[in-house]
Structure formats: structure tokens, C-alpha cells
PDB file of N, CA and C in Angstrom:
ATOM      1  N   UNK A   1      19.507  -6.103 -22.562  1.00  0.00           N
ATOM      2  CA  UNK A   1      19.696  -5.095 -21.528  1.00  0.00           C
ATOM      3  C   UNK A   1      18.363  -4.847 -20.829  1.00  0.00           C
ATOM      4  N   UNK A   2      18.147  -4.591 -19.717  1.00  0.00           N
ATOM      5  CA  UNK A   2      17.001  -4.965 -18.954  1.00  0.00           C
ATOM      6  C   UNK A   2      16.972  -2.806 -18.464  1.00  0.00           C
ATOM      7  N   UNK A   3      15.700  -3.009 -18.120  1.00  0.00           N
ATOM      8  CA  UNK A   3      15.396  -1.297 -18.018  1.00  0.00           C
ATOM      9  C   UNK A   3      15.752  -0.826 -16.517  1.00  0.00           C
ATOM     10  N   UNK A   4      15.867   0.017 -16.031  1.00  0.00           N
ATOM     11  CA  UNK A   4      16.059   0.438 -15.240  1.00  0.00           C
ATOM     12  C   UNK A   4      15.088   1.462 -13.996  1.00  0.00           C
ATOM     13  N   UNK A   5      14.544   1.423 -13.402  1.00  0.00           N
ATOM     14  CA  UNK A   5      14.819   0.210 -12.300  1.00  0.00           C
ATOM     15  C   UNK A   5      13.544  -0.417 -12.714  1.00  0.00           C
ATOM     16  N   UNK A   6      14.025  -1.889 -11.816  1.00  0.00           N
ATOM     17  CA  UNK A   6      13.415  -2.930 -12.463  1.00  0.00           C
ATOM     18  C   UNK A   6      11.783  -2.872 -12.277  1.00  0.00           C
ATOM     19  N   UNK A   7      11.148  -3.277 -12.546  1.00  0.00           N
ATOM     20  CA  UNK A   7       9.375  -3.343 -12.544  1.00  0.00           C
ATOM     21  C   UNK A   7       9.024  -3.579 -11.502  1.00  0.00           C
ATOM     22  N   UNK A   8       9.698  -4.658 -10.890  1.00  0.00           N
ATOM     23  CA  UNK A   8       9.390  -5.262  -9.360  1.00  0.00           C
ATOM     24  C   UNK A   8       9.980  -4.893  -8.423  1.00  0.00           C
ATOM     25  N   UNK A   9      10.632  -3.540  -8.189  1.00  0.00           N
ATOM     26  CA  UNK A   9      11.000  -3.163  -7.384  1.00  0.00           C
ATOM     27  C   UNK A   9      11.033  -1.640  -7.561  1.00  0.00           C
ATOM     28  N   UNK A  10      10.783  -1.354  -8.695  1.00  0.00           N
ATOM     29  CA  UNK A  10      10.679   0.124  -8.553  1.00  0.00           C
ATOM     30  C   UNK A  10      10.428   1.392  -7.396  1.00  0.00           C
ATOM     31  N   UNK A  11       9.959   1.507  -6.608  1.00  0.00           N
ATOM     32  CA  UNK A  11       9.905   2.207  -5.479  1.00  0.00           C
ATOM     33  C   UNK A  11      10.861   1.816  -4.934  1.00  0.00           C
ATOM     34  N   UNK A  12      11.745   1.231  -4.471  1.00  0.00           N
ATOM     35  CA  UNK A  12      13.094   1.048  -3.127  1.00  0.00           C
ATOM     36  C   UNK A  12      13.718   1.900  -4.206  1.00  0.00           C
ATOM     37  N   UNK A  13      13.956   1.359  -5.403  1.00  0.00           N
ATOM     38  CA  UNK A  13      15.240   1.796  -6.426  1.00  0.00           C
ATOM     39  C   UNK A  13      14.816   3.231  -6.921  1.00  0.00           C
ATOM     40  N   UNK A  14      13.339   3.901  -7.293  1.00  0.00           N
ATOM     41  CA  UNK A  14      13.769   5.575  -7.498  1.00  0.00           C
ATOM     42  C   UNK A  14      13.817   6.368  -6.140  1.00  0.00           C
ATOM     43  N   UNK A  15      13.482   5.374  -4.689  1.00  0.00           N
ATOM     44  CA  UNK A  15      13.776   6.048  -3.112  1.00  0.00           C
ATOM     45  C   UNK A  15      15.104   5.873  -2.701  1.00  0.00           C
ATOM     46  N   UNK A  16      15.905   4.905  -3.185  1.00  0.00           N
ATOM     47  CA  UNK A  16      17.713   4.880  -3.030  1.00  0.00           C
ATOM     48  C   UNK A  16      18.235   5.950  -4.013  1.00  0.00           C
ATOM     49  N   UNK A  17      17.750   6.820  -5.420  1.00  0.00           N
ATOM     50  CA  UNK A  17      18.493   7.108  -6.125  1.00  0.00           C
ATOM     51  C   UNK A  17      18.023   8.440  -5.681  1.00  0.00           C
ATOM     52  N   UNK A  18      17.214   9.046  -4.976  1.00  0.00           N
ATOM     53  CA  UNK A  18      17.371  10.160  -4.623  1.00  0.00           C
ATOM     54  C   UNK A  18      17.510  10.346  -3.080  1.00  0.00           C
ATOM     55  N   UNK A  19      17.567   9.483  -2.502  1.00  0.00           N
ATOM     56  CA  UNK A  19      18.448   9.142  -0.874  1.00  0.00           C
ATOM     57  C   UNK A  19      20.420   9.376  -1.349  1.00  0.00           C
ATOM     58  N   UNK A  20      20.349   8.593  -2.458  1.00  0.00           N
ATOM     59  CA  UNK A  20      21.867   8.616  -2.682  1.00  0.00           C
ATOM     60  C   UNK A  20      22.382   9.937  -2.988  1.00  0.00           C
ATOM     61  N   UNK A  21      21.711  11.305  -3.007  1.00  0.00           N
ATOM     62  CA  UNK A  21      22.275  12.282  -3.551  1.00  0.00           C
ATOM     63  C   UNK A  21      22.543  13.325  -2.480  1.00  0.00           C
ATOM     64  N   UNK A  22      22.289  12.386  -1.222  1.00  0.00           N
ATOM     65  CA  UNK A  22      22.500  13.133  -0.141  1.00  0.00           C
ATOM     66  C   UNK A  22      23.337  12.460   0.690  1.00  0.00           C
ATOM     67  N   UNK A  23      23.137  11.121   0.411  1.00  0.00           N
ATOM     68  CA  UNK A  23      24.379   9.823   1.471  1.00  0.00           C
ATOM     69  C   UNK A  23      25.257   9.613   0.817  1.00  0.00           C
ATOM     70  N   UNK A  24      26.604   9.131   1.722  1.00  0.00           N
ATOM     71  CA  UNK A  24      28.041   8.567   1.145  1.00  0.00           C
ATOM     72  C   UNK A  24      27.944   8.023   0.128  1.00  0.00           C
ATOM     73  N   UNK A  25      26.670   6.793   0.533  1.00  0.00           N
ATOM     74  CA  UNK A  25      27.196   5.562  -0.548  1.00  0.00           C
ATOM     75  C   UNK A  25      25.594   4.874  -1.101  1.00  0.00           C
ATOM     76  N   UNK A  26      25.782   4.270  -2.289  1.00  0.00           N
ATOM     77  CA  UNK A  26      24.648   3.821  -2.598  1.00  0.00           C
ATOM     78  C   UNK A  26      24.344   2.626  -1.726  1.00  0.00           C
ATOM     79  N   UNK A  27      24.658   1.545  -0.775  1.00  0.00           N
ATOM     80  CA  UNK A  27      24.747   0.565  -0.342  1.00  0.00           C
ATOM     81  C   UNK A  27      23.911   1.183   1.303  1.00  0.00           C
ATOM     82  N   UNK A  28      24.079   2.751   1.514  1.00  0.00           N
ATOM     83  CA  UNK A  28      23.829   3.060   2.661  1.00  0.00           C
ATOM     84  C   UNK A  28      22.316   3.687   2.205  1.00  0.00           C
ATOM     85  N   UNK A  29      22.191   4.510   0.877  1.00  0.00           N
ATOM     86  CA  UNK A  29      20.657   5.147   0.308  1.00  0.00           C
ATOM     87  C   UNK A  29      19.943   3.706  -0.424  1.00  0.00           C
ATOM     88  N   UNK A  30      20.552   2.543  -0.399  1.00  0.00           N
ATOM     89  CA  UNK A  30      19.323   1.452  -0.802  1.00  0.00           C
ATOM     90  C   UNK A  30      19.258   0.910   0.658  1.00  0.00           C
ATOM     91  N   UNK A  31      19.934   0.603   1.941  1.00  0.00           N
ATOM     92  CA  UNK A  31      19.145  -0.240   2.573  1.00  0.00           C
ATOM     93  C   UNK A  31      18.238   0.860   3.645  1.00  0.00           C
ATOM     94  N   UNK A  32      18.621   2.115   3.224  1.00  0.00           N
ATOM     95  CA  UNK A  32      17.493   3.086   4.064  1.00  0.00           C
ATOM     96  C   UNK A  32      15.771   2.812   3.062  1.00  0.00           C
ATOM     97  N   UNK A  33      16.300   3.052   1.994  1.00  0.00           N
ATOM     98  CA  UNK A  33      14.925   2.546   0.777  1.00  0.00           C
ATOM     99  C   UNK A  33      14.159   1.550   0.902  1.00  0.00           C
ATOM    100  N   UNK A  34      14.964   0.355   1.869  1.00  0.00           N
ATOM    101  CA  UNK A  34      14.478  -0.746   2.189  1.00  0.00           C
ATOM    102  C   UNK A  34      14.069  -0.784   2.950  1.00  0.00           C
ATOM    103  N   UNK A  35      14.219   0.025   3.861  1.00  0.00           N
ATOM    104  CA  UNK A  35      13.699   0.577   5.573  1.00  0.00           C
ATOM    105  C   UNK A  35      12.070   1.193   5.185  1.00  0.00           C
ATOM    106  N   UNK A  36      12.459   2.162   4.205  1.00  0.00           N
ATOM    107  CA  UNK A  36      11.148   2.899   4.104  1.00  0.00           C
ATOM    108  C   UNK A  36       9.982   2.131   3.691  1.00  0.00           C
ATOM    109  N   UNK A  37      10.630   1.639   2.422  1.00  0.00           N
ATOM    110  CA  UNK A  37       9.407   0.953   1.742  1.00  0.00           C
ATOM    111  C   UNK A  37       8.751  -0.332   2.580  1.00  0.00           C
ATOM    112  N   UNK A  38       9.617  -1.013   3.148  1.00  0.00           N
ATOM    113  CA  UNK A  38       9.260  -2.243   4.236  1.00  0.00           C
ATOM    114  C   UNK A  38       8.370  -1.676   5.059  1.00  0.00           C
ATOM    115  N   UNK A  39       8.477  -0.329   5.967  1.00  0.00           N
ATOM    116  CA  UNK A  39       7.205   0.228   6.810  1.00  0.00           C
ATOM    117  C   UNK A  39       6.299   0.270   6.544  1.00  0.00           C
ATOM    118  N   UNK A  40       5.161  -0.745   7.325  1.00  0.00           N
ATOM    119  CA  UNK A  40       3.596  -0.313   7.600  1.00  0.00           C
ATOM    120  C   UNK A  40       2.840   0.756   7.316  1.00  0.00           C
ATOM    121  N   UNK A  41       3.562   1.738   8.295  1.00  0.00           N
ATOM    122  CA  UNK A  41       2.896   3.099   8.266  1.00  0.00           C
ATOM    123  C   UNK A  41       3.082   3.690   6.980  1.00  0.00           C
ATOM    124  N   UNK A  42       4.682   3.492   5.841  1.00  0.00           N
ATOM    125  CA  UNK A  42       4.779   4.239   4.889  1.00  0.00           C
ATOM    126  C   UNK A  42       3.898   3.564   3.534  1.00  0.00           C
ATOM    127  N   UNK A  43       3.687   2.409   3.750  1.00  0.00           N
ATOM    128  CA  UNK A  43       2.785   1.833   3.063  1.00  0.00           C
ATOM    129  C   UNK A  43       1.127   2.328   3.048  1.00  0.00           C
ATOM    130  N   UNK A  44       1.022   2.219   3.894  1.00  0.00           N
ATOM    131  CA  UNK A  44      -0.664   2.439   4.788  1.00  0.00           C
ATOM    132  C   UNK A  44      -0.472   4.052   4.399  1.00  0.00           C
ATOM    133  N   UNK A  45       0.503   5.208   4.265  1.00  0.00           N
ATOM    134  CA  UNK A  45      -0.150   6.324   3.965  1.00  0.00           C
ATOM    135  C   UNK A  45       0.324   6.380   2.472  1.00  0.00           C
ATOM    136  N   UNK A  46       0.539   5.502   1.987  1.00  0.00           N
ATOM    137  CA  UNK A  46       1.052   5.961   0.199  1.00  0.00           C
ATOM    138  C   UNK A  46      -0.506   5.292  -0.254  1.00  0.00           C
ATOM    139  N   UNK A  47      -1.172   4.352   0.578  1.00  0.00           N
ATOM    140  CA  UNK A  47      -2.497   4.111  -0.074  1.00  0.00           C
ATOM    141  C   UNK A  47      -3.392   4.534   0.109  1.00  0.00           C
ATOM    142  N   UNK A  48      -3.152   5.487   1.163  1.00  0.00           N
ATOM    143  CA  UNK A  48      -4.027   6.391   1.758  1.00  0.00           C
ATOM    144  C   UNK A  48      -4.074   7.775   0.506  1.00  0.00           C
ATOM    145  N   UNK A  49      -3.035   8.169   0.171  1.00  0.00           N
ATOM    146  CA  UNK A  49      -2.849   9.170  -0.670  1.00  0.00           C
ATOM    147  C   UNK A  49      -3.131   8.514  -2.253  1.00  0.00           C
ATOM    148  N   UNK A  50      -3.451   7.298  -2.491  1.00  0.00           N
ATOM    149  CA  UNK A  50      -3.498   6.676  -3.695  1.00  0.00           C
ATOM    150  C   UNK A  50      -4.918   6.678  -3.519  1.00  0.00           C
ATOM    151  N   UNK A  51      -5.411   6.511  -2.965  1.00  0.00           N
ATOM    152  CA  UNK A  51      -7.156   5.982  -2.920  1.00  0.00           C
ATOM    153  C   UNK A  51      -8.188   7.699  -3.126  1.00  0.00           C
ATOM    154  N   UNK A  52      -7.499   8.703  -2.363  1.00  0.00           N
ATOM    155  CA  UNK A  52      -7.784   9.539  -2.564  1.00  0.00           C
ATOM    156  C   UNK A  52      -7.749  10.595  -3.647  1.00  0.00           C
ATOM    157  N   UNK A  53      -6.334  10.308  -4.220  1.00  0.00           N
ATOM    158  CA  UNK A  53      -6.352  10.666  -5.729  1.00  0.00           C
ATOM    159  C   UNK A  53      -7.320  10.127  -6.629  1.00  0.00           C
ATOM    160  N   UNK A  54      -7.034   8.980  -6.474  1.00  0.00           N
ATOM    161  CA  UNK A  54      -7.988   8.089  -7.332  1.00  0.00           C
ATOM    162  C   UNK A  54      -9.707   8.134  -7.166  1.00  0.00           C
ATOM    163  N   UNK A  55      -9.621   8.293  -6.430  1.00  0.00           N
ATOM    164  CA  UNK A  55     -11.581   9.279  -5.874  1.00  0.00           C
ATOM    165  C   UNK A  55     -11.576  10.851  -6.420  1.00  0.00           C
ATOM    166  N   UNK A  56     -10.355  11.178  -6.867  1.00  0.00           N
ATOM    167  CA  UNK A  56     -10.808  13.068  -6.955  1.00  0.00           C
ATOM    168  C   UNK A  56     -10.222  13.911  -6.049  1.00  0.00           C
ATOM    169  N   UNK A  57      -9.990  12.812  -4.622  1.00  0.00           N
ATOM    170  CA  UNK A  57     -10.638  14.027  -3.801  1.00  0.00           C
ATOM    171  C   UNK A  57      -8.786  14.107  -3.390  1.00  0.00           C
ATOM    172  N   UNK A  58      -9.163  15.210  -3.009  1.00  0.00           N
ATOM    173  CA  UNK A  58      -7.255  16.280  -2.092  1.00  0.00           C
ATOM    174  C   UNK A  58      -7.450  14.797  -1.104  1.00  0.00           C
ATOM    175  N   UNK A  59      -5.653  14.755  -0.815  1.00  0.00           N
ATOM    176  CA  UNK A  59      -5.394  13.843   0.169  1.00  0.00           C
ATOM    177  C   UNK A  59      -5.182  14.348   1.379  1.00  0.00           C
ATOM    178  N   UNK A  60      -4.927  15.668   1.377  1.00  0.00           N
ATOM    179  CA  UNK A  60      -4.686  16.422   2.286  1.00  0.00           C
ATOM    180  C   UNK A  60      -3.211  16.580   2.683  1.00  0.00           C
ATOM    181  N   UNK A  61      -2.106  16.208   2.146  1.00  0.00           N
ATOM    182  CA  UNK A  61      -0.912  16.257   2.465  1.00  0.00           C
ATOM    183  C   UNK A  61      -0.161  17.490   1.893  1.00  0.00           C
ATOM    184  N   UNK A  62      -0.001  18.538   2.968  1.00  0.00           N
ATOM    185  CA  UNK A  62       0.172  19.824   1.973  1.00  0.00           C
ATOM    186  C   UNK A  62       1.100  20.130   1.524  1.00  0.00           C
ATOM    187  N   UNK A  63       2.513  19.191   1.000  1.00  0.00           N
ATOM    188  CA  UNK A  63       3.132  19.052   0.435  1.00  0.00           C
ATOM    189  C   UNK A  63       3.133  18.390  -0.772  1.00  0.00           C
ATOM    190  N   UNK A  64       2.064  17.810  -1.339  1.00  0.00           N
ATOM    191  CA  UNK A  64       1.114  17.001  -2.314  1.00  0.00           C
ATOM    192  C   UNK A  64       1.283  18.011  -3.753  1.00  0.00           C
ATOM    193  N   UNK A  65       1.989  17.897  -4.884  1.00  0.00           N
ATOM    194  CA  UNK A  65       2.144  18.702  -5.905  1.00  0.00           C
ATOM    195  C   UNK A  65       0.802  19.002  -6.574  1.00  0.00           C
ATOM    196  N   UNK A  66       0.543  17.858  -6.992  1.00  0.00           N
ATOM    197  CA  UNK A  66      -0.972  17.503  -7.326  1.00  0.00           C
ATOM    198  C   UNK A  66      -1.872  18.112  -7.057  1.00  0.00           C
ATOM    199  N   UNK A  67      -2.006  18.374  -5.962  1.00  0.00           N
ATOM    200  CA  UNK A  67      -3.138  18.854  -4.903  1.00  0.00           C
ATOM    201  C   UNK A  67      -3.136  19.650  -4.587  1.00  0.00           C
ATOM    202  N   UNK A  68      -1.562  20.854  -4.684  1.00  0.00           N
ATOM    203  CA  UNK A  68      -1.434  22.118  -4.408  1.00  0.00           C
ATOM    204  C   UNK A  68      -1.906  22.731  -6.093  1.00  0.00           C
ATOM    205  N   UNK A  69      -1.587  22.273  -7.009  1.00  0.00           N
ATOM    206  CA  UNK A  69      -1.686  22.479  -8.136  1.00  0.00           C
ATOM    207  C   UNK A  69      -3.452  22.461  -9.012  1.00  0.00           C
ATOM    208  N   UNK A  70      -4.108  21.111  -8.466  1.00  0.00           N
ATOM    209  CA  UNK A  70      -5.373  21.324  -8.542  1.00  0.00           C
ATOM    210  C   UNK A  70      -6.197  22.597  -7.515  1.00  0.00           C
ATOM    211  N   UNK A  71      -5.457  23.092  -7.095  1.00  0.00           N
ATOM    212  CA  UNK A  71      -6.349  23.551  -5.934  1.00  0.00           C
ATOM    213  C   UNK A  71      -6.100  25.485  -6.708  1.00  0.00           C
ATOM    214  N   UNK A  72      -4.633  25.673  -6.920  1.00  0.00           N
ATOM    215  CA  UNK A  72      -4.350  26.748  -7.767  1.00  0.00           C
ATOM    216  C   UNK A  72      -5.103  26.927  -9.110  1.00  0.00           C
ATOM    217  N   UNK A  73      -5.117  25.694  -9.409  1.00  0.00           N
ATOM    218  CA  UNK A  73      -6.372  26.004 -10.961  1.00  0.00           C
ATOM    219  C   UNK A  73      -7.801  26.078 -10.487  1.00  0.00           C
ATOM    220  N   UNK A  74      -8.436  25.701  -9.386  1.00  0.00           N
ATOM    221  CA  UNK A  74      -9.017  26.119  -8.586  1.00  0.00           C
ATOM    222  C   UNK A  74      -9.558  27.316  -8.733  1.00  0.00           C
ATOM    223  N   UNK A  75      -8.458  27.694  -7.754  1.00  0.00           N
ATOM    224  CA  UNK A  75      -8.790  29.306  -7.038  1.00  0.00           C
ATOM    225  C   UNK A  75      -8.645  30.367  -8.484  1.00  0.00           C
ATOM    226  N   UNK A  76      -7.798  29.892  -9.541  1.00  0.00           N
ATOM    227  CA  UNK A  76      -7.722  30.805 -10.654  1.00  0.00           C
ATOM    228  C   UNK A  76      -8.756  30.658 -11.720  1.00  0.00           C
ATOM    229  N   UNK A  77      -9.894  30.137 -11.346  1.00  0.00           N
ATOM    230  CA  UNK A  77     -11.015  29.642 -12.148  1.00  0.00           C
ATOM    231  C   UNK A  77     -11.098  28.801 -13.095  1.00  0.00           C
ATOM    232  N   UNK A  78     -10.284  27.958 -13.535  1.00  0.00           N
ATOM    233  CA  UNK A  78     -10.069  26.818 -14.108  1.00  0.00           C
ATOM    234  C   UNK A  78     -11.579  25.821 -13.440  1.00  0.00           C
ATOM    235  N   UNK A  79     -11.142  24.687 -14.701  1.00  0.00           N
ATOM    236  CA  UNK A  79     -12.011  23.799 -14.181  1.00  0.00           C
ATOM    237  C   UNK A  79     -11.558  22.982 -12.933  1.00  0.00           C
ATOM    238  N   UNK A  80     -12.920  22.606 -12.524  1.00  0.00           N
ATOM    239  CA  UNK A  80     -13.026  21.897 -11.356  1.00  0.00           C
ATOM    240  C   UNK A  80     -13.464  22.044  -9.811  1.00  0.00           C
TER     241      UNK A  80
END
């Protein structure tokens, strides 16, 4: 039995399974997944937000859990 979703595709398949909880059909939330992940731009800002995590630093996306969350331990005197 093989795991779910697969290794090599992981991003289309956990972006169809929460596309699907809002669309008809799974056939319509995987080839939108395929739309997304295939884009330039959505590529170019997921490494944009990867490079910046990975430096420390806020990515600036203020919907960013991470980053709203480092920033609250922050302001509440926590480290960092």
C-alpha cells in the first residue's frame, strides 16, 4: 500500500484536497491544483516565502501563521 499523497507530487494532491471541500468534484479541485502549482508566479512566491523563512527573516505575507505567531512571541517578550 503506497502512502498518501504521493512524495512526488505532494503539493497538487494536499492543494486538490482542500480545493475539493469547496468544489463539486475532485476531477474539477485536482486540475485547478494543477493550474496553481504549474504557475510561475505561484512558484516564484512559495520560494520567495521559503528562502525567507529559511534566513529567519518574516516573509512579509500577513497572512503567514508563522510569522504572525513569531512576531506575537515577539511582542509578548519571548525569545527572539
Amino acid at each position: 500500500m503506497s502512502a498518501y499523497p504521493p512524495a512526488d507530487d505532494r503539493l497538487r494532491h494536499l492543494i486538490a484536497q482542500e480545493l475539493n471541500l469547496s468544489v463539486d468534484t475532485w476531477k474539477f479541485a485536482f486540475w485547478l491544483a494543477t493550474n496553481i502549482v504549474n504557475n510561475p508566479e505561484v512558484r516564484k512566491e512559495l520560494q520567495r516565502v521559503e528562502a525567507a523563512h529559511a534566513a529567519g527573516d518574516p516573509c512579509g505575507d500577513r497572512n503567514c501563521r508563522p510569522c504572525w505567531d513569531a512576531r506575537l512571541t515577539t511582542a509578548n517578550g519571548g525569545a527572539a
